[in-house]
N, C-alpha and C. Protein backbone atom coordinates (compact mmCIF):
# COMPACT_ATOMS: atom_id res chain seq x y z
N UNK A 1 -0.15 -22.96 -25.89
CA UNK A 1 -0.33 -22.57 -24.50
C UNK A 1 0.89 -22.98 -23.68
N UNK A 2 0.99 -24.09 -23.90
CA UNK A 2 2.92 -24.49 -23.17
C UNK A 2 3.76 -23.76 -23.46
N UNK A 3 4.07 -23.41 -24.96
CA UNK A 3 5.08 -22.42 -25.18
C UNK A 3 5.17 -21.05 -24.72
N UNK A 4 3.73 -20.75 -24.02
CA UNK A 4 3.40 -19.40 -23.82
C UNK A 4 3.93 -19.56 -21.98
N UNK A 5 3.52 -20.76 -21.67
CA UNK A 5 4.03 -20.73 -20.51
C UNK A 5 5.24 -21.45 -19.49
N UNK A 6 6.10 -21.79 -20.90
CA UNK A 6 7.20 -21.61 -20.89
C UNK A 6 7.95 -20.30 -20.87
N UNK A 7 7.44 -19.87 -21.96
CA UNK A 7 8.25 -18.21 -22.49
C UNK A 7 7.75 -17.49 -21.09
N UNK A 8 7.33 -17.45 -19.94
CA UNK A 8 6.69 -16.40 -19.04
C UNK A 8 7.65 -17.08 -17.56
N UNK A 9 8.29 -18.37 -17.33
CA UNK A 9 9.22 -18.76 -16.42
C UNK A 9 10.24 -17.42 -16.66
N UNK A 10 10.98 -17.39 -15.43
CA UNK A 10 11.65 -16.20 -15.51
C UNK A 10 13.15 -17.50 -15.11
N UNK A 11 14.35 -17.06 -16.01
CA UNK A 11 15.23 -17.26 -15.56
C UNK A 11 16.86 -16.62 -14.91
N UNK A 12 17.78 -17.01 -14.87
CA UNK A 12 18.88 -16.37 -14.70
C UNK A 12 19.03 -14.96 -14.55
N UNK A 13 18.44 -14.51 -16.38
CA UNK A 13 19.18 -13.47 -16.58
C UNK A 13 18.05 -12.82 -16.38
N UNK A 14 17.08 -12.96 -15.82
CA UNK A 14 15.87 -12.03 -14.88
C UNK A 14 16.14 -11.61 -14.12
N UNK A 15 16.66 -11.81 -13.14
CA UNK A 15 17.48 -12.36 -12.19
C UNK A 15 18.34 -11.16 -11.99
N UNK A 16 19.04 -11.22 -12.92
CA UNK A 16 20.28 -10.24 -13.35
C UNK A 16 19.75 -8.56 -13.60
N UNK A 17 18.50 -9.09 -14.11
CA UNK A 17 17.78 -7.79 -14.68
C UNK A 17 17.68 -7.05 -13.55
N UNK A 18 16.91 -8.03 -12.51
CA UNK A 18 16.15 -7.35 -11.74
C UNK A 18 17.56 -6.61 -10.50
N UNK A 19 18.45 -7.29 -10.50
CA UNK A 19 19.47 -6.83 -9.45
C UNK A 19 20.08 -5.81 -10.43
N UNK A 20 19.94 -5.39 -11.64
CA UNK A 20 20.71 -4.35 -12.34
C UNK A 20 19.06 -3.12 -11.78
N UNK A 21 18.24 -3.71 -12.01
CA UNK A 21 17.26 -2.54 -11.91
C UNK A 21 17.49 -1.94 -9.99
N UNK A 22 17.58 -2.52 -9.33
CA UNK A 22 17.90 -2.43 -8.02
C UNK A 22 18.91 -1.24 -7.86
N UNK A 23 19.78 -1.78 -8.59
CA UNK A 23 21.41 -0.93 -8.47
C UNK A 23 20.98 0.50 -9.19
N UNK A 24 19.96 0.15 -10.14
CA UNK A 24 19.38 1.54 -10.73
C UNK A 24 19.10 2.67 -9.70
N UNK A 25 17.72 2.10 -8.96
CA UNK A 25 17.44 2.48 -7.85
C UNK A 25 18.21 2.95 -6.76
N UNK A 26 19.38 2.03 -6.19
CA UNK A 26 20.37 2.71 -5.59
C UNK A 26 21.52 3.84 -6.33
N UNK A 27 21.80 3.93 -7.33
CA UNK A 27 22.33 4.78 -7.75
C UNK A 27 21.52 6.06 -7.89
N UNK A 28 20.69 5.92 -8.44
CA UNK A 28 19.85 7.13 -7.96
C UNK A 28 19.56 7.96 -6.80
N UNK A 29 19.93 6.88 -5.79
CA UNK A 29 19.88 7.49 -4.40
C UNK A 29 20.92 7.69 -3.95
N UNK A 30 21.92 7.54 -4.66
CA UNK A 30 23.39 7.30 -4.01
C UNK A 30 23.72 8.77 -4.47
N UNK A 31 23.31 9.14 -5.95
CA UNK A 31 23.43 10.30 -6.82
C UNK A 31 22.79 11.47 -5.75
N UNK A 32 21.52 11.02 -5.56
CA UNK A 32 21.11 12.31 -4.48
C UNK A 32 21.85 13.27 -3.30
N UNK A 33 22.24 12.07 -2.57
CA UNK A 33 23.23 12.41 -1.48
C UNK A 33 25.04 12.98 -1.90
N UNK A 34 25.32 12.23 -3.19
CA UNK A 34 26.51 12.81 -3.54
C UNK A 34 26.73 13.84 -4.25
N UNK A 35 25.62 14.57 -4.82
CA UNK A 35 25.67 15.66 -5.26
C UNK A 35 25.09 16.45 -4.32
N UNK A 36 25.31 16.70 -2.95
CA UNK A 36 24.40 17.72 -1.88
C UNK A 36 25.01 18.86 -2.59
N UNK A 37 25.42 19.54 -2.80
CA UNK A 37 26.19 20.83 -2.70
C UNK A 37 25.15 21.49 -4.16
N UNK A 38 25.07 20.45 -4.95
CA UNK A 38 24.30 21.22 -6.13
C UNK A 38 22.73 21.47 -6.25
N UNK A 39 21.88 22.10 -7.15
CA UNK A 39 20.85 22.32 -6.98
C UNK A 39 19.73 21.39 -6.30
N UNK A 40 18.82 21.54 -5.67
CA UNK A 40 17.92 20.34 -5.49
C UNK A 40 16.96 19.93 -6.87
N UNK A 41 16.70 20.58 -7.80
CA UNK A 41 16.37 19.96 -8.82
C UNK A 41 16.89 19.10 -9.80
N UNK A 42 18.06 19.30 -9.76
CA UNK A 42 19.18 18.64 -10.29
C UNK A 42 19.23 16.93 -9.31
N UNK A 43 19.27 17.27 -7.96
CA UNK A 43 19.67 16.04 -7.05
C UNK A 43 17.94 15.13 -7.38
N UNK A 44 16.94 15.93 -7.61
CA UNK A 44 15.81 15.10 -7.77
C UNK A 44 15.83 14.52 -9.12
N UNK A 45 15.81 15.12 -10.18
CA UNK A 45 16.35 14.71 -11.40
C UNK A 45 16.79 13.38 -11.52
N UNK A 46 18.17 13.20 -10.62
CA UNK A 46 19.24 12.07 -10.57
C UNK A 46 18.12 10.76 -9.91
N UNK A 47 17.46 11.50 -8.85
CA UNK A 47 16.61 10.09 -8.60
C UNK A 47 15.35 9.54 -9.25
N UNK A 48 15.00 10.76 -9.91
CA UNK A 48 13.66 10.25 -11.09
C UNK A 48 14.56 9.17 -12.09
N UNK A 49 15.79 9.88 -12.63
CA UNK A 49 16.40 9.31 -13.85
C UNK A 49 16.27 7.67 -13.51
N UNK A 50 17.15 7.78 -12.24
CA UNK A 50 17.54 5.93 -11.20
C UNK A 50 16.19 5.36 -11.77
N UNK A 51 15.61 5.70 -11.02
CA UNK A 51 13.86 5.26 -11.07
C UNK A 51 13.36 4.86 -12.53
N UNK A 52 13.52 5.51 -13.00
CA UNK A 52 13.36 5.26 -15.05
C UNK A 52 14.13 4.75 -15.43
N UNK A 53 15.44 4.42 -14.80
CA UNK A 53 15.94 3.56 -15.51
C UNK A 53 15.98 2.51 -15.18
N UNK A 54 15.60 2.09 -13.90
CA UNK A 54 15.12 0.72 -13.10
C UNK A 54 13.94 0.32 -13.52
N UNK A 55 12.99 0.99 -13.76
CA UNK A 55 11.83 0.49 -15.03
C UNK A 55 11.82 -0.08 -16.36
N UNK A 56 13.04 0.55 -16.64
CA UNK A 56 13.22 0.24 -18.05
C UNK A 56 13.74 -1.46 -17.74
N UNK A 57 14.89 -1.15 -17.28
CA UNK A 57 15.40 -2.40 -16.77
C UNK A 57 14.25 -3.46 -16.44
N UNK A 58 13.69 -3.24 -15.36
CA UNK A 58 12.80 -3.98 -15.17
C UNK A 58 11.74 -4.54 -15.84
N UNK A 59 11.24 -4.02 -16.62
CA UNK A 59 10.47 -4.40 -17.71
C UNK A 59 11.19 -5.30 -18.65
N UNK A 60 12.12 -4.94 -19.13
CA UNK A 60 12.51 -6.48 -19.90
C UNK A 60 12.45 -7.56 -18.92
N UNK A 61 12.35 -8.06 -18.11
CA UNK A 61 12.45 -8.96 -17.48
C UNK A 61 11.10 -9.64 -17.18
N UNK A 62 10.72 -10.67 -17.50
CA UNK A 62 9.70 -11.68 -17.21
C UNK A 62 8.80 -11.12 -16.26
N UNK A 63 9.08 -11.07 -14.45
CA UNK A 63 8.74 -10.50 -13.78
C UNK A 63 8.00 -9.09 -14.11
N UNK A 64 9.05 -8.29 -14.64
CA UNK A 64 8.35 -7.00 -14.55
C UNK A 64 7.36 -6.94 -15.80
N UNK A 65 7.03 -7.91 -17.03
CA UNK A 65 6.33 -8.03 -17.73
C UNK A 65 4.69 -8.40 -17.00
N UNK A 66 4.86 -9.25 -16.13
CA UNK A 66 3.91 -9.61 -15.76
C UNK A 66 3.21 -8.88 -14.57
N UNK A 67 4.22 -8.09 -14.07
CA UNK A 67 3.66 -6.54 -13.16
C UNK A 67 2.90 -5.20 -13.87
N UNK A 68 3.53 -5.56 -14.85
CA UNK A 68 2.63 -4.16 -15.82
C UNK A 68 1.37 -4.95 -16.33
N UNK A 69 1.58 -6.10 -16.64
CA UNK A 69 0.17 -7.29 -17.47
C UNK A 69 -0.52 -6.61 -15.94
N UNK A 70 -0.31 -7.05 -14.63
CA UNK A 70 -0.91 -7.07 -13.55
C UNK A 70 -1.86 -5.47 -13.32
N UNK A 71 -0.92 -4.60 -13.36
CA UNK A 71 -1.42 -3.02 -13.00
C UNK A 71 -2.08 -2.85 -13.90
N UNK A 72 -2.20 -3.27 -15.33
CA UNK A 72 -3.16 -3.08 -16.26
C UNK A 72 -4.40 -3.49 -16.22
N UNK A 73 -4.22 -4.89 -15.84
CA UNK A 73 -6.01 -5.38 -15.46
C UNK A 73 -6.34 -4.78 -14.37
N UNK A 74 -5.85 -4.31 -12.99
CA UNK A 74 -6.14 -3.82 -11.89
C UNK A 74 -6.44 -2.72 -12.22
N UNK A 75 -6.07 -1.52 -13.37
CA UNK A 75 -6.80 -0.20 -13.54
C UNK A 75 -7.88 -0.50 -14.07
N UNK A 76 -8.43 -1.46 -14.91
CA UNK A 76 -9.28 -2.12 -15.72
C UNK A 76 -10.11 -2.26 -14.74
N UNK A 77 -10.00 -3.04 -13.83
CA UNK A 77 -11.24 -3.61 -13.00
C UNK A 77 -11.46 -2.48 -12.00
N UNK A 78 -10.55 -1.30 -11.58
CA UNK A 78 -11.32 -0.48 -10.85
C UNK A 78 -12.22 0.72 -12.26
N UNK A 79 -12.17 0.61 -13.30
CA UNK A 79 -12.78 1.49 -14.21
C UNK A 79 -14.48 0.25 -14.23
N UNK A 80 -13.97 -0.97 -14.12
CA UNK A 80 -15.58 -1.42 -14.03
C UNK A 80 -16.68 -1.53 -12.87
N UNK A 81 -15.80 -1.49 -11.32
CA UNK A 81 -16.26 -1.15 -10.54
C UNK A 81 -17.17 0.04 -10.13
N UNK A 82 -18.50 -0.23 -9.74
CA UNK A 82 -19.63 0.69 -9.79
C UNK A 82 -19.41 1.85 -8.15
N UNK A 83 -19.01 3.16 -8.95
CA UNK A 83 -18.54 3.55 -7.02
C UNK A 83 -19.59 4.65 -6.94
N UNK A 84 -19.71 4.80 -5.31
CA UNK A 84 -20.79 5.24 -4.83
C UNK A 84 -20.93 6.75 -5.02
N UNK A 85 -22.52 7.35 -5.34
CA UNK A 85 -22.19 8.76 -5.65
C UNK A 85 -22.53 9.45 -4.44
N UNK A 86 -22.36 11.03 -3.78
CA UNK A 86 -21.83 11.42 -2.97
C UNK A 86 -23.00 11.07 -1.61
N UNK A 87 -24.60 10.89 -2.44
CA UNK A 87 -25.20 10.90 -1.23
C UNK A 87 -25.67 9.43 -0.35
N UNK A 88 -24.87 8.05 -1.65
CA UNK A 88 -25.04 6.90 -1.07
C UNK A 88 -23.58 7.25 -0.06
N UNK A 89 -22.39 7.77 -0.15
CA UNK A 89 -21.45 7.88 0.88
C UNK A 89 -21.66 8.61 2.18
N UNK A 90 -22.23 9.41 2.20
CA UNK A 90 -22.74 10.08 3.27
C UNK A 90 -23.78 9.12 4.30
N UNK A 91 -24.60 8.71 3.62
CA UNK A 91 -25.31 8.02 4.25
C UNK A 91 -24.43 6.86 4.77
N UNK A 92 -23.81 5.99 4.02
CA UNK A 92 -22.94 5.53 4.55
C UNK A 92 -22.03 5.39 6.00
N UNK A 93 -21.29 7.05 5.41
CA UNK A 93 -20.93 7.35 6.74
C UNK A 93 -21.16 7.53 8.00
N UNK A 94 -22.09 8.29 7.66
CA UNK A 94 -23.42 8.61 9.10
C UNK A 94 -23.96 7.26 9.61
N UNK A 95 -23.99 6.41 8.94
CA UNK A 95 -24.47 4.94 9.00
C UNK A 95 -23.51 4.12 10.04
N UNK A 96 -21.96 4.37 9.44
CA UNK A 96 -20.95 3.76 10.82
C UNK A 96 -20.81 4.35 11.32
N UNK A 97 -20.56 5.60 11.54
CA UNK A 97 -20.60 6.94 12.77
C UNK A 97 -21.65 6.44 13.94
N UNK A 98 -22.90 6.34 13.64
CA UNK A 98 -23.74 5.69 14.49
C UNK A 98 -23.38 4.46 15.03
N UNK A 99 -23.23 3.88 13.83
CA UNK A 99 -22.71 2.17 14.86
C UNK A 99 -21.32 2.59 15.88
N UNK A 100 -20.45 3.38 15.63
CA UNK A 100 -19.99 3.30 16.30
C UNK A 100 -19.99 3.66 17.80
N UNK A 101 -20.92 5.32 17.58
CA UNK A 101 -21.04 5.43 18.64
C UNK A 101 -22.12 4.56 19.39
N UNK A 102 -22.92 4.07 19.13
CA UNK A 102 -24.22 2.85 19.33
C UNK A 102 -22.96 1.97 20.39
N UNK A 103 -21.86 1.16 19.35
CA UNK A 103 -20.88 0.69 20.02
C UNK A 103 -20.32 0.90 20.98
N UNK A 104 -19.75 2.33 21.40
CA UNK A 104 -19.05 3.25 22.24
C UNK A 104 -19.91 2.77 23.67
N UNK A 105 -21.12 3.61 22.94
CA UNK A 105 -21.89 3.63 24.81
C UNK A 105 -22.10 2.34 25.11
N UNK A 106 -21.74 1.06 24.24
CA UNK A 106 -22.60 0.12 25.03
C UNK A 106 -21.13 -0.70 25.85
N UNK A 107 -19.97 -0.43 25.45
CA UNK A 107 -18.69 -0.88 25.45
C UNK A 107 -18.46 0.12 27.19
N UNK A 108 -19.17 0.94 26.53
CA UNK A 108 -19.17 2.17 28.35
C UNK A 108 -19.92 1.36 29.57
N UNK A 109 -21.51 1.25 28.74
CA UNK A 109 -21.98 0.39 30.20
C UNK A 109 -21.69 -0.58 30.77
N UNK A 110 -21.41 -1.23 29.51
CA UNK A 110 -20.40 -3.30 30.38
C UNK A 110 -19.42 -2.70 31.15
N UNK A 111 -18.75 -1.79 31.06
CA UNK A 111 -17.10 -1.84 31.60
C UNK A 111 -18.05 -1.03 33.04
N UNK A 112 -19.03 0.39 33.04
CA UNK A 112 -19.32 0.18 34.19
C UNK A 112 -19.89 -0.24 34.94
N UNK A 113 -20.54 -1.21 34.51
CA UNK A 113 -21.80 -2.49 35.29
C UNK A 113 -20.43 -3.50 35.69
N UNK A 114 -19.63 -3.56 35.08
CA UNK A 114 -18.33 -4.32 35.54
C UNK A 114 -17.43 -4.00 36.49
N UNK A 115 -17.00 -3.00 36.55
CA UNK A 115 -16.38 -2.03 37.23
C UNK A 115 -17.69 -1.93 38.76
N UNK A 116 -18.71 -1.38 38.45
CA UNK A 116 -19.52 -1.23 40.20
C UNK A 116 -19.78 -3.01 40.29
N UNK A 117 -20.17 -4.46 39.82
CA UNK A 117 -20.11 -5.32 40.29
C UNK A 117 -18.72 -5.90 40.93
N UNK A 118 -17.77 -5.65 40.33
CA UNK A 118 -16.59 -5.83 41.05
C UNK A 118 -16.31 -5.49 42.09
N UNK A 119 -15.71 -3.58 41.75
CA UNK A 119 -15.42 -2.71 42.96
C UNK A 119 -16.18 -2.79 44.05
N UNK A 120 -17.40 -2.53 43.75
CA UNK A 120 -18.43 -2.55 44.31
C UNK A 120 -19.09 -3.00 45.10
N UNK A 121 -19.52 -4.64 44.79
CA UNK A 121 -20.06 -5.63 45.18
C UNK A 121 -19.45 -6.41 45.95
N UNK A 122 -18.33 -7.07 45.41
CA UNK A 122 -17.34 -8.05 45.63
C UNK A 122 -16.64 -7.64 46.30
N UNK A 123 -15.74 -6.55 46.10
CA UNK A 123 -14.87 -6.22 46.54
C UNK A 123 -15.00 -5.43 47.49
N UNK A 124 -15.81 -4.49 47.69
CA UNK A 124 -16.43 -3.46 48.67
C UNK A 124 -15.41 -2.57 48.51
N UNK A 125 -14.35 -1.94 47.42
CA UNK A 125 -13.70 -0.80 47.76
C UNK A 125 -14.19 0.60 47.77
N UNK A 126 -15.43 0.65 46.42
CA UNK A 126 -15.94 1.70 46.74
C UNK A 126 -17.63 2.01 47.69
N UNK A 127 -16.95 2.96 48.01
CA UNK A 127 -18.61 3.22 49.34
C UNK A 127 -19.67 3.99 48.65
């Protein structure tokens, strides 16, 4: 277990990885703009390539090992998550739709029970 979490510290040349995967990324974008004159499939191409190859890059690296470990359990746990079928959502919806408007009007009467005790009362501006 130590050796395992030893081997998962990221050092130096992670480091290195990750600023080569960066430069990936910018070259790819750098490629976009410097080839204007040629096709746009071609200029998109150049920035998918950047992109894949900043993955690649990135993945050797400690960090990006433990981002893919990460997105893997996170697709995992939304495949075990129980989601709602169309007529528990509806209800749902209709459910805060109401609260809100429930909310609305009551947010209406304070402000004008507030508004005529002020103006009103206190203040006597309106007649």
């Amino acid at each position: 277990m130590a050796s395992q979490q030893e081997e998962l510290k990221p050092g130096s040349a992670d480091h290195a990885k990750l600023i080569a995967a960066a430069c990936c990324v910018l070259a790819g974008l750098i490629g976009f703009y410097w080839l204007a004159s040629q096709a746009l499939a071609l200029r998109i191409l150049v920035v998918i390539a950047g992109f894949l190859a900043a993955a690649g890059v990135a993945y050797t690296s400690v960090q990006g090992q433990q981002f893919l470990r990460f997105a893997k359990d996170a697709w995992a746990e939304t495949r075990r998550v129980v989601w709602p079928d169309r007529k528990e959502t509806v209800q749902m919806t209709l459910t805060v739709f109401g609260f809100v408007v429930i909310a609305a009007l009551f947010l209406w009467i304070v402000d004008k029970s507030l508004e005529w005790v002020l103006y009103g009362l206190i203040l006597g501006w309106k007649s």
